[in-house]
PDB file of N, CA and C in Angstrom:
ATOM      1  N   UNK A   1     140.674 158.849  81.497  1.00  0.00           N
ATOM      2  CA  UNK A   1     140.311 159.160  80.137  1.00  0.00           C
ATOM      3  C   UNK A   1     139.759 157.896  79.487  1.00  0.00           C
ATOM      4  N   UNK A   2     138.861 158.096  78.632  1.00  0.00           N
ATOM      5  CA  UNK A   2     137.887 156.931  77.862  1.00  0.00           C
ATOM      6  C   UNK A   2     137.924 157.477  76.538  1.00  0.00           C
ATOM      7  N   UNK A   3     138.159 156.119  75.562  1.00  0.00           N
ATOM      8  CA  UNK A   3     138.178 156.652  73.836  1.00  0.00           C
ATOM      9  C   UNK A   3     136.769 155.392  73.914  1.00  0.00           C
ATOM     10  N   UNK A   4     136.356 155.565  72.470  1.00  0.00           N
ATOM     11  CA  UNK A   4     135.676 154.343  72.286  1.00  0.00           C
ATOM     12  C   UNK A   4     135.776 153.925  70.733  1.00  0.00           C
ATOM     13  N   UNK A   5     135.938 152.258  70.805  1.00  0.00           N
ATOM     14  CA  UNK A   5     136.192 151.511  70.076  1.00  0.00           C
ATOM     15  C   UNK A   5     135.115 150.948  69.563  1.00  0.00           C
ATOM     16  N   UNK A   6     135.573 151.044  68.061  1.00  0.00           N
ATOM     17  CA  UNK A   6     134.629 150.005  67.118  1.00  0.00           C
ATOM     18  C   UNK A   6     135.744 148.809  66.353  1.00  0.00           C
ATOM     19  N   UNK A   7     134.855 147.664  66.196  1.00  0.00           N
ATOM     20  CA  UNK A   7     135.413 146.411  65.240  1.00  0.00           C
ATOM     21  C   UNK A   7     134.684 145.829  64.629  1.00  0.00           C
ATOM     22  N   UNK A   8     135.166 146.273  63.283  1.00  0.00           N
ATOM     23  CA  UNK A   8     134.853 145.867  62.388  1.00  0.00           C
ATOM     24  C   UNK A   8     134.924 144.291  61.978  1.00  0.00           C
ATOM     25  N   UNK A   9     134.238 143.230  62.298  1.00  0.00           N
ATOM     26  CA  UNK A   9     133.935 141.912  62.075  1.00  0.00           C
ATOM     27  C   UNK A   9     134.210 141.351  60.920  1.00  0.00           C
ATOM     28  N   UNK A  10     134.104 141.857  59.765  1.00  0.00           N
ATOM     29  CA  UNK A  10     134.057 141.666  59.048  1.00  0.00           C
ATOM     30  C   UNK A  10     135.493 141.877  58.214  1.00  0.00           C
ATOM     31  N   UNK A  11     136.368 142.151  58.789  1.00  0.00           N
ATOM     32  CA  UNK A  11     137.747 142.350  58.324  1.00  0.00           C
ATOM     33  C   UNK A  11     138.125 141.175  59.139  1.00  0.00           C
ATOM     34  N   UNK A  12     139.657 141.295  58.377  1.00  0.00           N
ATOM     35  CA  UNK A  12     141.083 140.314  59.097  1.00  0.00           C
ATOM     36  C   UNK A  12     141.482 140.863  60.558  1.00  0.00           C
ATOM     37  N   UNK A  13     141.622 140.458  61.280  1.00  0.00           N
ATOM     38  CA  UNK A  13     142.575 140.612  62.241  1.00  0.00           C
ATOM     39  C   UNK A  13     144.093 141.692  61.589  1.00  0.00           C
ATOM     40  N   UNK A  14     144.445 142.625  61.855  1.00  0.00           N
ATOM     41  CA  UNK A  14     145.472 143.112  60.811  1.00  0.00           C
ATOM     42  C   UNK A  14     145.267 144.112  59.660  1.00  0.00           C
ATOM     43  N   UNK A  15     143.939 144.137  59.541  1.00  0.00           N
ATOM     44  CA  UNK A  15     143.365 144.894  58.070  1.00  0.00           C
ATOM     45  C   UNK A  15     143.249 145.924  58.173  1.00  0.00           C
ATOM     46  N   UNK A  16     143.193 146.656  57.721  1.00  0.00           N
ATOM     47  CA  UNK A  16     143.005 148.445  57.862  1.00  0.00           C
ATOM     48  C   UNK A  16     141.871 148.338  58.034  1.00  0.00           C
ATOM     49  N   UNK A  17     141.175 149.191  58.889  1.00  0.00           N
ATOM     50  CA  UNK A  17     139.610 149.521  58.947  1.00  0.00           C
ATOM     51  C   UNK A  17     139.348 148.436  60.164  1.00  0.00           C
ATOM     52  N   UNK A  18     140.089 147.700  60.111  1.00  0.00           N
ATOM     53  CA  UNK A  18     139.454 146.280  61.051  1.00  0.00           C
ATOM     54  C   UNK A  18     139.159 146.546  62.775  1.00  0.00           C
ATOM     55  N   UNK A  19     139.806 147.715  63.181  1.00  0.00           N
ATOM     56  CA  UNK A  19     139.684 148.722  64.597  1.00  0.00           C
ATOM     57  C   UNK A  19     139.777 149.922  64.031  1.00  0.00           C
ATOM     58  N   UNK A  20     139.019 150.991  65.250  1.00  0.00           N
ATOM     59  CA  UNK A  20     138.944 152.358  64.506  1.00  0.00           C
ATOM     60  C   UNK A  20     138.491 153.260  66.269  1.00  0.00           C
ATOM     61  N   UNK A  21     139.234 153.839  66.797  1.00  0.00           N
ATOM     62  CA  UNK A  21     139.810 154.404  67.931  1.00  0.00           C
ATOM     63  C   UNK A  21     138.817 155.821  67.750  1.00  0.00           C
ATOM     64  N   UNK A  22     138.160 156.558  68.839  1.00  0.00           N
ATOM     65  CA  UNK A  22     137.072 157.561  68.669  1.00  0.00           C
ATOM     66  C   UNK A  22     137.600 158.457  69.778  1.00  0.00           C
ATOM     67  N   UNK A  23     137.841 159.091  69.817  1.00  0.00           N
ATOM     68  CA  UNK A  23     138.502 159.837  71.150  1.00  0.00           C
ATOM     69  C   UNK A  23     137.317 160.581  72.287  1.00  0.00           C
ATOM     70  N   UNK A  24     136.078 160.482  71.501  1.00  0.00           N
ATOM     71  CA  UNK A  24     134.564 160.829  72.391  1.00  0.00           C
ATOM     72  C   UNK A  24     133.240 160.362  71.364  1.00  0.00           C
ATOM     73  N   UNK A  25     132.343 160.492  72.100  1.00  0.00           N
ATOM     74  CA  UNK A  25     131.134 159.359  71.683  1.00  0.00           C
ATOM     75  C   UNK A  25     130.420 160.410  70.510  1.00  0.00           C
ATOM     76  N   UNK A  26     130.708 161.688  70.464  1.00  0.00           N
ATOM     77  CA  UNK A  26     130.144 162.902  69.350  1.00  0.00           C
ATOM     78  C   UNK A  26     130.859 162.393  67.883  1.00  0.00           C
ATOM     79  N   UNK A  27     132.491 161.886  68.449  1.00  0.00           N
ATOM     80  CA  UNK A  27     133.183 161.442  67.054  1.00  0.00           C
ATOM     81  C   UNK A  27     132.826 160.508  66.612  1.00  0.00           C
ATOM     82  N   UNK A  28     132.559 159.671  67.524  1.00  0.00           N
ATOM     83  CA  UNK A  28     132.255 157.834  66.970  1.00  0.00           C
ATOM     84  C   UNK A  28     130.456 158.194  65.719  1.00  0.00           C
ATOM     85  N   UNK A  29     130.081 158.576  66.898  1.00  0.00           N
ATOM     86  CA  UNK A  29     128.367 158.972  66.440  1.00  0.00           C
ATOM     87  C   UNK A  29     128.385 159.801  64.949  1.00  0.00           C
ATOM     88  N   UNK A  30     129.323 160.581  64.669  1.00  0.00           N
ATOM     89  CA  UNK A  30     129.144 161.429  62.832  1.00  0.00           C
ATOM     90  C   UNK A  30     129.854 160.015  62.324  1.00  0.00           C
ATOM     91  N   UNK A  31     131.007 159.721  62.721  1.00  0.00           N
ATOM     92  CA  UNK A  31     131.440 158.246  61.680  1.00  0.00           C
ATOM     93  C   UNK A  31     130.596 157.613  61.305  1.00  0.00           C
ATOM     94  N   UNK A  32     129.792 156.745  62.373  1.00  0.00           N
ATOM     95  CA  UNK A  32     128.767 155.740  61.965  1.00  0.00           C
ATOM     96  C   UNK A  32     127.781 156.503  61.317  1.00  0.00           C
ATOM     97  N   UNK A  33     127.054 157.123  61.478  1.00  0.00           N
ATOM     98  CA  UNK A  33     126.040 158.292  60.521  1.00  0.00           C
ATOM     99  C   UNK A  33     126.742 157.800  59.204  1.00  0.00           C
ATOM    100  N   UNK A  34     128.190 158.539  59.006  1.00  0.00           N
ATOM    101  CA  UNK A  34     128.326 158.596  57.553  1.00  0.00           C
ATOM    102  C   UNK A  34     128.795 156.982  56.755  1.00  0.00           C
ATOM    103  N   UNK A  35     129.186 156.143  57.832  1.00  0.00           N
ATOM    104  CA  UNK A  35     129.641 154.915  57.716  1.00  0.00           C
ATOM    105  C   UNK A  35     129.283 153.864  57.642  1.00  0.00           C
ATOM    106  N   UNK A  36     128.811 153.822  58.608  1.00  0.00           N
ATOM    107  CA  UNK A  36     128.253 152.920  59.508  1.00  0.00           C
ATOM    108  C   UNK A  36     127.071 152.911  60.580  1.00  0.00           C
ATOM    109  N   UNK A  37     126.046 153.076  59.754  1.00  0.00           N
ATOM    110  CA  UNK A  37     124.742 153.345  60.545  1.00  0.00           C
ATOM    111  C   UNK A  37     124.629 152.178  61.491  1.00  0.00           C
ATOM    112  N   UNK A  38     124.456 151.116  61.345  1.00  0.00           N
ATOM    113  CA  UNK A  38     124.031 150.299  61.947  1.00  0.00           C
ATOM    114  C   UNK A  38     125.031 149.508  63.065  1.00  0.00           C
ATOM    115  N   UNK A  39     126.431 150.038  63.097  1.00  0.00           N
ATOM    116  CA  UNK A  39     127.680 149.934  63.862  1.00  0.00           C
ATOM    117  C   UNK A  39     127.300 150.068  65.407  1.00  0.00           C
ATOM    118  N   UNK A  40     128.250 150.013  66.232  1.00  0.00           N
ATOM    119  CA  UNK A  40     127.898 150.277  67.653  1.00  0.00           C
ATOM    120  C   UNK A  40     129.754 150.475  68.174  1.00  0.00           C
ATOM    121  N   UNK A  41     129.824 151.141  69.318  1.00  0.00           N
ATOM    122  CA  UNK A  41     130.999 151.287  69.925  1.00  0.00           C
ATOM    123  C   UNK A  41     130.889 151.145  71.147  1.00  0.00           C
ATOM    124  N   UNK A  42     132.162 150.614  72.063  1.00  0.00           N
ATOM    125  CA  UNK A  42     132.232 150.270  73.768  1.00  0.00           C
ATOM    126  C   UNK A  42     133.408 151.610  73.680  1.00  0.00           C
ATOM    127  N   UNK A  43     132.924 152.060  75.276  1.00  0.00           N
ATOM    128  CA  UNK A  43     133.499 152.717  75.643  1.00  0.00           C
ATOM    129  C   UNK A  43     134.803 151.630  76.469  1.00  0.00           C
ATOM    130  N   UNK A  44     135.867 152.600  76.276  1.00  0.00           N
ATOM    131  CA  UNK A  44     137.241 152.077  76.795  1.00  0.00           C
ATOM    132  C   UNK A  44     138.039 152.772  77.766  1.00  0.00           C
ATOM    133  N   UNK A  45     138.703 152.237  79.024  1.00  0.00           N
ATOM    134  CA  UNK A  45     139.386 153.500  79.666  1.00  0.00           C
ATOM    135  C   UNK A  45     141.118 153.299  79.190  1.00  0.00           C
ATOM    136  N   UNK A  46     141.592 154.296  78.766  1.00  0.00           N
ATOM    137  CA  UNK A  46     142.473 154.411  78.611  1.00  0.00           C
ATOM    138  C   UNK A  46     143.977 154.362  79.448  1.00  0.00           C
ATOM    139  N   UNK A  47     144.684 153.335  79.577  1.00  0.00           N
ATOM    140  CA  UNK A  47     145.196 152.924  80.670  1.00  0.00           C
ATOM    141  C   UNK A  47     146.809 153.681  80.425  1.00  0.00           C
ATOM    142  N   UNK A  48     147.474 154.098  81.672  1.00  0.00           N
ATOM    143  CA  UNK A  48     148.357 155.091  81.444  1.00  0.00           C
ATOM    144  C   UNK A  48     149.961 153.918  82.064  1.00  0.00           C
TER     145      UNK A  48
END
């Protein structure tokens, strides 16, 4: 299983908003649309 991650740079280490967890690339993709156009996300494998 793969989620994909965005980070936000521009926050603290600790900050709300500062990571933001996508559970598939359809979810990440309407966030940034409404968010964060210019954002980008890595895909991650989810380690059990």
């Amino acid at each position: 299983m793969t989620v994909f991650v965005y980070v936000n740079t521009s926050k603290q280490v600790g900050d709300a908003g500062h990571i933001k967890v996508f559970a598939n690339q359809d979810a990440a993709e309407t966030w940034f649309e409404e968010n964060a156009p210019e954002g980008v996300a890595f895909e991650c494998e989810v380690l059990e």
